[in-house]
C-alpha atoms as a PDB file:
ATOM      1  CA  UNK A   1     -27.599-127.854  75.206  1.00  0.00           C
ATOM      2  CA  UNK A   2     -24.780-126.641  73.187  1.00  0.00           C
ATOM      3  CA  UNK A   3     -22.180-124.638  75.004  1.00  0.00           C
ATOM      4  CA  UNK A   4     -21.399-121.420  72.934  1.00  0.00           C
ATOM      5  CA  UNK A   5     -17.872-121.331  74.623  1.00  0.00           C
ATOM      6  CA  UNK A   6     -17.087-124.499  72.974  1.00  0.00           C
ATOM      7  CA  UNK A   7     -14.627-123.650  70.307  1.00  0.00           C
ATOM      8  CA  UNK A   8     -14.484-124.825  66.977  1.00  0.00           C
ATOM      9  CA  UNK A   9     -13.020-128.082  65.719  1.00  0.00           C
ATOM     10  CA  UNK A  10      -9.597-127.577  63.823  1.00  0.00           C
ATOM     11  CA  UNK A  11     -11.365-129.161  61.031  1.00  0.00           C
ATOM     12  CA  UNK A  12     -14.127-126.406  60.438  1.00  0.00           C
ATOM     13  CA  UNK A  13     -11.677-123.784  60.885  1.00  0.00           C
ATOM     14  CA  UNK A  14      -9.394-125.372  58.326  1.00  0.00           C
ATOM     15  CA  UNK A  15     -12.717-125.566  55.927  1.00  0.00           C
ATOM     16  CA  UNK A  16     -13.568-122.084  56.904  1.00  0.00           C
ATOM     17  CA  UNK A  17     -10.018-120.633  55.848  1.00  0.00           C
ATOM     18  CA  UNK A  18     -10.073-122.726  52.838  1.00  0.00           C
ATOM     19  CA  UNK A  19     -13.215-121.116  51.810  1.00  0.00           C
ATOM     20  CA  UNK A  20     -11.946-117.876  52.139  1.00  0.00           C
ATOM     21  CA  UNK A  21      -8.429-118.091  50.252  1.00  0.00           C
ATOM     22  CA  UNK A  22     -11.220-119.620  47.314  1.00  0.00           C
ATOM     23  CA  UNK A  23     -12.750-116.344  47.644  1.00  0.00           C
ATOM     24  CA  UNK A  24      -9.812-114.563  47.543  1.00  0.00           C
ATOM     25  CA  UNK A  25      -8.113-116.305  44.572  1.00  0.00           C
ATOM     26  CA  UNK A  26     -12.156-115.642  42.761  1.00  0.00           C
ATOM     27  CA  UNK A  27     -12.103-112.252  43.660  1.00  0.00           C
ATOM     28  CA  UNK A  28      -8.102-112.262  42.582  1.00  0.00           C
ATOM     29  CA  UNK A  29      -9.311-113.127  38.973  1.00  0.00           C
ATOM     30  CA  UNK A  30     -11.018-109.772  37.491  1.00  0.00           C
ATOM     31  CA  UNK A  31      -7.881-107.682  38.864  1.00  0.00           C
ATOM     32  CA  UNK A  32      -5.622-109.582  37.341  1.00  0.00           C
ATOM     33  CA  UNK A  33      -7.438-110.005  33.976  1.00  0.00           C
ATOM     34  CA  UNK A  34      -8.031-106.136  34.082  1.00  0.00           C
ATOM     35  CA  UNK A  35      -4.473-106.135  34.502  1.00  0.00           C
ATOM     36  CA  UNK A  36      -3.310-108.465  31.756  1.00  0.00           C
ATOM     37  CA  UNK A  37      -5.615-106.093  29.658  1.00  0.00           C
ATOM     38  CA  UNK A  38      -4.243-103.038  30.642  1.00  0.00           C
ATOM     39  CA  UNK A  39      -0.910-103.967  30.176  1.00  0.00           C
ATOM     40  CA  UNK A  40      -1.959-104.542  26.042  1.00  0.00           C
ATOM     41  CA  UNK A  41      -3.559-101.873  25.612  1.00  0.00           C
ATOM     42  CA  UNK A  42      -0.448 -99.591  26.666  1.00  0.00           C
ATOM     43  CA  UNK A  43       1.690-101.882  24.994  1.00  0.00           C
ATOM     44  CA  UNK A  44      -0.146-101.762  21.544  1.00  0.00           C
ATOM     45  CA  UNK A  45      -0.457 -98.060  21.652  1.00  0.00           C
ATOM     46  CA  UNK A  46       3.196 -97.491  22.420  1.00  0.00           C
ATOM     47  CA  UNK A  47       3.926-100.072  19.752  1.00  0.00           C
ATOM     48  CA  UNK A  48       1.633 -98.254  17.008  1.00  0.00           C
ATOM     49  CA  UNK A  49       2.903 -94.986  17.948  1.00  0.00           C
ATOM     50  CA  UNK A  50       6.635 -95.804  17.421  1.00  0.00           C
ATOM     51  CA  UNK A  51       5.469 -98.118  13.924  1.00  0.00           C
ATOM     52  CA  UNK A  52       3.436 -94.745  12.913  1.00  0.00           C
ATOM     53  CA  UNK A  53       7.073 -92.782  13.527  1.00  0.00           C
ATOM     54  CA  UNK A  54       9.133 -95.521  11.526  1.00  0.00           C
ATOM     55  CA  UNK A  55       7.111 -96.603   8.904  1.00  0.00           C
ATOM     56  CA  UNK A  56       4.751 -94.812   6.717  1.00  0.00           C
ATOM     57  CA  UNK A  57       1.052 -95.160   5.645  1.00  0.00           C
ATOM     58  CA  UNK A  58       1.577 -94.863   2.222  1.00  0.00           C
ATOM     59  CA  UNK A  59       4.166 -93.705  -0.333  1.00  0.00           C
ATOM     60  CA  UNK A  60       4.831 -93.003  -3.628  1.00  0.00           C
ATOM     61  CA  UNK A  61       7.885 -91.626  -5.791  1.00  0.00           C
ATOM     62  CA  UNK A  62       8.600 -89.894  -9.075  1.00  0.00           C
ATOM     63  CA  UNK A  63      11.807 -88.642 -10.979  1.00  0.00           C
ATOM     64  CA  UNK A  64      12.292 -85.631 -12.706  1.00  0.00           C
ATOM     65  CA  UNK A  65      14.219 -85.850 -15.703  1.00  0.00           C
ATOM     66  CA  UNK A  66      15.220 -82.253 -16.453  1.00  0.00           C
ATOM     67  CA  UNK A  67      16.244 -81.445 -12.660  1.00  0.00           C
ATOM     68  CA  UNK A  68      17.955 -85.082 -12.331  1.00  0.00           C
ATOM     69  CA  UNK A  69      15.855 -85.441  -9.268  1.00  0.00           C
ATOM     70  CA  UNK A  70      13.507 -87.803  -7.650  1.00  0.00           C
ATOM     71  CA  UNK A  71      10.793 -86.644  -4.906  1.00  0.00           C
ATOM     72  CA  UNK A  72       9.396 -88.822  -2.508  1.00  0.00           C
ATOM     73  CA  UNK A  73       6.210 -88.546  -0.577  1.00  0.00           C
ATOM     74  CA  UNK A  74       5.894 -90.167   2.748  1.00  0.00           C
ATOM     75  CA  UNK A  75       2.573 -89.929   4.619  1.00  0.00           C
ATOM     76  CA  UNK A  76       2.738 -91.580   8.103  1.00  0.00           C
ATOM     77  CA  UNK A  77       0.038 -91.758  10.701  1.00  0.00           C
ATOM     78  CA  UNK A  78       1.619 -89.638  12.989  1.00  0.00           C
ATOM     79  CA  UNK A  79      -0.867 -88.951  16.123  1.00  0.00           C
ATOM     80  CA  UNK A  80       0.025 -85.571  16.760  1.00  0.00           C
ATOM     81  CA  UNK A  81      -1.878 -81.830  16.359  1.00  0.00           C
ATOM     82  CA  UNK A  82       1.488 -80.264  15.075  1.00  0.00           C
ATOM     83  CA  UNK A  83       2.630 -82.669  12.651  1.00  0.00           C
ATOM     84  CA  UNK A  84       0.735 -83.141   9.142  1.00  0.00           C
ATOM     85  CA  UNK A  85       2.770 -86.731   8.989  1.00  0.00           C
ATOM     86  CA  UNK A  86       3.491 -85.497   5.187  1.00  0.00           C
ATOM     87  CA  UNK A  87       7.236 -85.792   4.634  1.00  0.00           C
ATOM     88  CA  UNK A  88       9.334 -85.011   1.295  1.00  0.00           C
ATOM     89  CA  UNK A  89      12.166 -86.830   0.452  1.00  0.00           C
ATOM     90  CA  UNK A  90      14.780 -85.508  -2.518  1.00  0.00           C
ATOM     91  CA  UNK A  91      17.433 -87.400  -3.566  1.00  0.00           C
ATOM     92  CA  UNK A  92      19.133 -84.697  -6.629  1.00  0.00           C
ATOM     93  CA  UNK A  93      23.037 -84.914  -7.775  1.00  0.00           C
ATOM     94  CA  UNK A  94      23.718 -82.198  -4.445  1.00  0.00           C
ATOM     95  CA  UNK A  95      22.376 -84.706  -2.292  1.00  0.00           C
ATOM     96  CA  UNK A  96      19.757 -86.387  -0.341  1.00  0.00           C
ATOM     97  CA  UNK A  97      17.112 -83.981   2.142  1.00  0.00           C
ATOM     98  CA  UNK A  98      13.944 -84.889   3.822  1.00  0.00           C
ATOM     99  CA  UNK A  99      11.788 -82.107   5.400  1.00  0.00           C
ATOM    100  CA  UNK A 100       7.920 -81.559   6.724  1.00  0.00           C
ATOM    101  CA  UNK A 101       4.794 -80.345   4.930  1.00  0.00           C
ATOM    102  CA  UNK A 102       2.078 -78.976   6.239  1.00  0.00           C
ATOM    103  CA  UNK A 103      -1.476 -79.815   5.446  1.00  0.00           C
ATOM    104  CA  UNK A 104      -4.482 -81.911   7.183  1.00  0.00           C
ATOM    105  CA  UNK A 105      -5.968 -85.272   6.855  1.00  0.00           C
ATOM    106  CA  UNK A 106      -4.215 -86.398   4.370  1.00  0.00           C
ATOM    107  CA  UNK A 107      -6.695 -89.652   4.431  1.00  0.00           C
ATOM    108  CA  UNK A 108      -8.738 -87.545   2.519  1.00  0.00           C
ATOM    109  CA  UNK A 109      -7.031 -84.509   1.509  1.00  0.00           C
ATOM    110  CA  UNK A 110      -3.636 -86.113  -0.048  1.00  0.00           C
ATOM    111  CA  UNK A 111      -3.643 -84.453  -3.527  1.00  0.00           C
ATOM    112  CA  UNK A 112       0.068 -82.659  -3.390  1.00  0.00           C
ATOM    113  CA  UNK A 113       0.608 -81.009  -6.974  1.00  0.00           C
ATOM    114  CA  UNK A 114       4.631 -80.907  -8.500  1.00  0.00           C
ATOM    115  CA  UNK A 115       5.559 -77.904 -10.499  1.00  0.00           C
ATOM    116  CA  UNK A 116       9.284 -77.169 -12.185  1.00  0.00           C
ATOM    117  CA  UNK A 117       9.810 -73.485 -11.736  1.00  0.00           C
ATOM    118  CA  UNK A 118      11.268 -71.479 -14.395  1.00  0.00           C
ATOM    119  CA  UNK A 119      14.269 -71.118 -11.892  1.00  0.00           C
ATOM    120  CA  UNK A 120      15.097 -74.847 -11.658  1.00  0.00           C
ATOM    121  CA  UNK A 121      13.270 -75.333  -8.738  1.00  0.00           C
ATOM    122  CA  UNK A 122      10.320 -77.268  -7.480  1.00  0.00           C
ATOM    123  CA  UNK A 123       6.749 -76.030  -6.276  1.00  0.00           C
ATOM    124  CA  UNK A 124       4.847 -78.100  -3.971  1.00  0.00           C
ATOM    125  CA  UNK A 125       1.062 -77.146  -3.794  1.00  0.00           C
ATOM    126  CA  UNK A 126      -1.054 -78.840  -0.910  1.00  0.00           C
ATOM    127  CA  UNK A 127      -4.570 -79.071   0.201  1.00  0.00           C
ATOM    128  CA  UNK A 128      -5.499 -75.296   1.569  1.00  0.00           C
ATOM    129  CA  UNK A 129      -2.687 -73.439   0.479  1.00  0.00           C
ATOM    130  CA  UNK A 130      -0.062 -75.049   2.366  1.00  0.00           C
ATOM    131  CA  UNK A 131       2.367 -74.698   0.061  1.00  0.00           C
ATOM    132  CA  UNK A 132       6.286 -75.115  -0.418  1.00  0.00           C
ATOM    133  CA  UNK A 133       8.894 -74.289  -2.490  1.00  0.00           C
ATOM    134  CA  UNK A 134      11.705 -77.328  -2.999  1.00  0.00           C
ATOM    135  CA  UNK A 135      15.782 -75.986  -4.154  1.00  0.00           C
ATOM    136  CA  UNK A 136      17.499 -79.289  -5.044  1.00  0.00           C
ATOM    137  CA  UNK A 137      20.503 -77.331  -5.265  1.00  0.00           C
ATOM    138  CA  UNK A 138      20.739 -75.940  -2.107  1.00  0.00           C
ATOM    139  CA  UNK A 139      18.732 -78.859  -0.352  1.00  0.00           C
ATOM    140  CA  UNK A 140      16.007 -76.773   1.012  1.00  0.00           C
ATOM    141  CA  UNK A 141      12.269 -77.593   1.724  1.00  0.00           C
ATOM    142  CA  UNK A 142      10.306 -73.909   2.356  1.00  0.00           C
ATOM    143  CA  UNK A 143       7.041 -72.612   2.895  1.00  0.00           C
ATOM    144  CA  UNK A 144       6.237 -70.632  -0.044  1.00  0.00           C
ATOM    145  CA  UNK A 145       5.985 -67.054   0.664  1.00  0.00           C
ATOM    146  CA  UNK A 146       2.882 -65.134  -1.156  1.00  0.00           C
ATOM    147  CA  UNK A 147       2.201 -63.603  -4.655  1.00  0.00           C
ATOM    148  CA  UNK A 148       4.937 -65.963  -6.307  1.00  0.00           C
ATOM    149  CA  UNK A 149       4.944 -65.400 -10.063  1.00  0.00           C
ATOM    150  CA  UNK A 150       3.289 -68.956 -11.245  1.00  0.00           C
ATOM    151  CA  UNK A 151       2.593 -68.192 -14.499  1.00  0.00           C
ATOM    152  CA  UNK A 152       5.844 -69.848 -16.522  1.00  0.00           C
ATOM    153  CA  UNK A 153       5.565 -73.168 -14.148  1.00  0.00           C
ATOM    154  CA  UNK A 154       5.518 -76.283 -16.063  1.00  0.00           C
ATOM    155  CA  UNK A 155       3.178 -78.881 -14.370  1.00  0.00           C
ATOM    156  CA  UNK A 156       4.705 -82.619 -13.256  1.00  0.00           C
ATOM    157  CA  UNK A 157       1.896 -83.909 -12.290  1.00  0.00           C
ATOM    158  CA  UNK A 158       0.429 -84.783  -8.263  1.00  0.00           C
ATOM    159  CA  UNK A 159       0.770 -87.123  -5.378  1.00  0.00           C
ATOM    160  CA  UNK A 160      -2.921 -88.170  -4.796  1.00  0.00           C
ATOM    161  CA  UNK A 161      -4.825 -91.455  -3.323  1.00  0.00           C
ATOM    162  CA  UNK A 162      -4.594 -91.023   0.457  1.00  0.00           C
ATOM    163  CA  UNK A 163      -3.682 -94.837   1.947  1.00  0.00           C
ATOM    164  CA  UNK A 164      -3.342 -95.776  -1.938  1.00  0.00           C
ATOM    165  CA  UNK A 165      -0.593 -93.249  -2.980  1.00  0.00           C
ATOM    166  CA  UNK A 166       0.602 -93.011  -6.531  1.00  0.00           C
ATOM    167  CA  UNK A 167       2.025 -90.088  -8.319  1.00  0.00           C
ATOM    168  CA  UNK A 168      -0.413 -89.049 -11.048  1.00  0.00           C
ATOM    169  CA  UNK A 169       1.606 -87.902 -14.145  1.00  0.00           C
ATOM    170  CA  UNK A 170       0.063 -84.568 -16.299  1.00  0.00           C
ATOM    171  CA  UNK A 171      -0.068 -86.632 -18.818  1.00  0.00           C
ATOM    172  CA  UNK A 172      -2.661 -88.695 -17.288  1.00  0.00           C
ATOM    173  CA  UNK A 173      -4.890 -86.178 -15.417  1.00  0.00           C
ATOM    174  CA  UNK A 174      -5.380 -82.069 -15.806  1.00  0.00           C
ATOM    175  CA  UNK A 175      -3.948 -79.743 -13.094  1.00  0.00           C
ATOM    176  CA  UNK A 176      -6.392 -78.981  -9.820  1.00  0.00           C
ATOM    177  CA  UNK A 177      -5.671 -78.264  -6.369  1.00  0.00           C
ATOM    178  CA  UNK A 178      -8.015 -78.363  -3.498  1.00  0.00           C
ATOM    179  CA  UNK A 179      -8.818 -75.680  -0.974  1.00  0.00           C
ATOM    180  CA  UNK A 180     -11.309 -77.776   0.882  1.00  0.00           C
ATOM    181  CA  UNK A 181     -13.697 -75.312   1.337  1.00  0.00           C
ATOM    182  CA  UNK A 182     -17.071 -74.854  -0.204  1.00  0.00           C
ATOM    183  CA  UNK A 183     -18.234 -71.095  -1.412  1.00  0.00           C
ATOM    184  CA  UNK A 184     -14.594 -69.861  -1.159  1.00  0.00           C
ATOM    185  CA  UNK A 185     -12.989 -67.417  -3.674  1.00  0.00           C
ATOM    186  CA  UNK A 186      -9.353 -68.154  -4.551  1.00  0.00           C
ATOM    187  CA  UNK A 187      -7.231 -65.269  -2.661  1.00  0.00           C
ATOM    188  CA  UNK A 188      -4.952 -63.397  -5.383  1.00  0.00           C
ATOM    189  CA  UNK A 189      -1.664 -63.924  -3.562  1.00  0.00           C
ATOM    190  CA  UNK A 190      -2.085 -67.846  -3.936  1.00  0.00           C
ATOM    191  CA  UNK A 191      -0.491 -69.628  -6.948  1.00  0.00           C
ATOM    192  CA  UNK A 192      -1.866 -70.909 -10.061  1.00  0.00           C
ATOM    193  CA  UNK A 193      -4.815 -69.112  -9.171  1.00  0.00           C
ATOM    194  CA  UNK A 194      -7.097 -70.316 -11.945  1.00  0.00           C
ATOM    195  CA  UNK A 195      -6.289 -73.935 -10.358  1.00  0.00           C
ATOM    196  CA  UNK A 196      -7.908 -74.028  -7.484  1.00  0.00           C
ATOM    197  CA  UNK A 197     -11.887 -75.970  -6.407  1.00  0.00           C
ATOM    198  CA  UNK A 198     -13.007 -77.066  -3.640  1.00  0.00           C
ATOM    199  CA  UNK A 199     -12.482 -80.978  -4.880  1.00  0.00           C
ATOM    200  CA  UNK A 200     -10.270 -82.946  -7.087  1.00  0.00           C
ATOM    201  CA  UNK A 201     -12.073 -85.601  -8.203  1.00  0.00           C
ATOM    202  CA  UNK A 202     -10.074 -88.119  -9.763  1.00  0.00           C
ATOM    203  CA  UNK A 203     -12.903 -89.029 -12.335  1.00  0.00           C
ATOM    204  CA  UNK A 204     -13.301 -85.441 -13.566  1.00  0.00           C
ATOM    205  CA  UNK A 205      -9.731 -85.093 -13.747  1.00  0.00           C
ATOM    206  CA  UNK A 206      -8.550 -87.611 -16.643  1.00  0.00           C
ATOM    207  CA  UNK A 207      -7.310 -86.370 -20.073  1.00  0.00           C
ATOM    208  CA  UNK A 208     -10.519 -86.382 -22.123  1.00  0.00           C
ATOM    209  CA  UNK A 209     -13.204 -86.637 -19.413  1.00  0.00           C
ATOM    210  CA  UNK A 210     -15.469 -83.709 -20.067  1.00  0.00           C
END
């Protein structure tokens, strides 16, 4: 009859505790892939956030002769509510300025139209009325107040293509500006009032499409 005060041999217990650290170093596994995977995760999102900062999503440049000035338009993926990630850059002979646009989803809503004001200045019509008003002279990027006379603006052209960018000459395709809504009447304080629809389609757009 087996005595059940009889301790163990040193050898079971030694197989016992063996089997147990295996269980440990099983159980051990998950937590540190989990881990491992956590630590990419943060790593990749802190690395795509500072990339979205640095570098943009798409650009595209143009020069304008008559003001000696080139504009540059920068759209980053920027993954914040208060920034459009829509940046202007003007290089003219006072110098070089960069400022902020405002605007949405510019994946989809990138058309920018470039006017040459009768004053030697450049307008800067975006998606919705968010519109600017650029002085190469005194390096200044601002919103454009309402009920600007628009009327004696000559017409560059637009920055349009979302992550495929180009500047779009007027020689190439008619004047249009989005609003981005559907059933929408044009307010009378906004500029170029007779150039505003819901859509620009590219298509529709070209010199001689009808």
């Amino acid at each position: 009859m087996d005595d059940p005060h009889r301790k163990s041999s040193p050898a079971f217990e030694q197989q016992g505790s063996g089997w147990a650290k295996l269980g440990l170093a099983f159980l051990a596994v998950p937590v540190v892939v989990i881990a491992t995977f956590a630590l990419l995760v943060s790593g990749w999102v802190a690395y795509e956030m500072a990339r979205s900062r640095l570098f943009p999503a798409a650009s595209a440049k143009t020069f304008v002769p008559e003001l000696n000035t080139s504009i540059e338009f920068e759209l980053y993926s920027i993954m914040e509510d208060n920034d459009s990630g829509r940046y202007l850059t003007v290089s003219s002979p006072a110098g070089r300025f960069s400022g902020k646009i405002s605007g949405f989803d510019w994946a989809h809503w990138s058309r920018t139209s470039l006017y040459m004001t009768e004053d030697h200045k450049i307008a800067v019509l975006g998606v919705s009325y968010s519109d600017h008003i650029v002085d190469p002279e005194k390096r200044t990027i601002d919103i454009m107040p309402p009920n600007v006379p628009s009327e004696a603006w000559t017409y560059l052209g637009a920055f349009d293509g979302g992550f495929n960018l180009r500047f779009i000459p007027a020689s190439e395709q008619r004047e249009c500006n989005p609003t981005a809504m559907s059933e929408h009447e044009v307010p009378p304080w906004a500029p170029r009032p007779q150039q505003w629809q819901e859509w620009c389609l590219q298509n529709d757009l070209r010199r001689g499409a009808r």
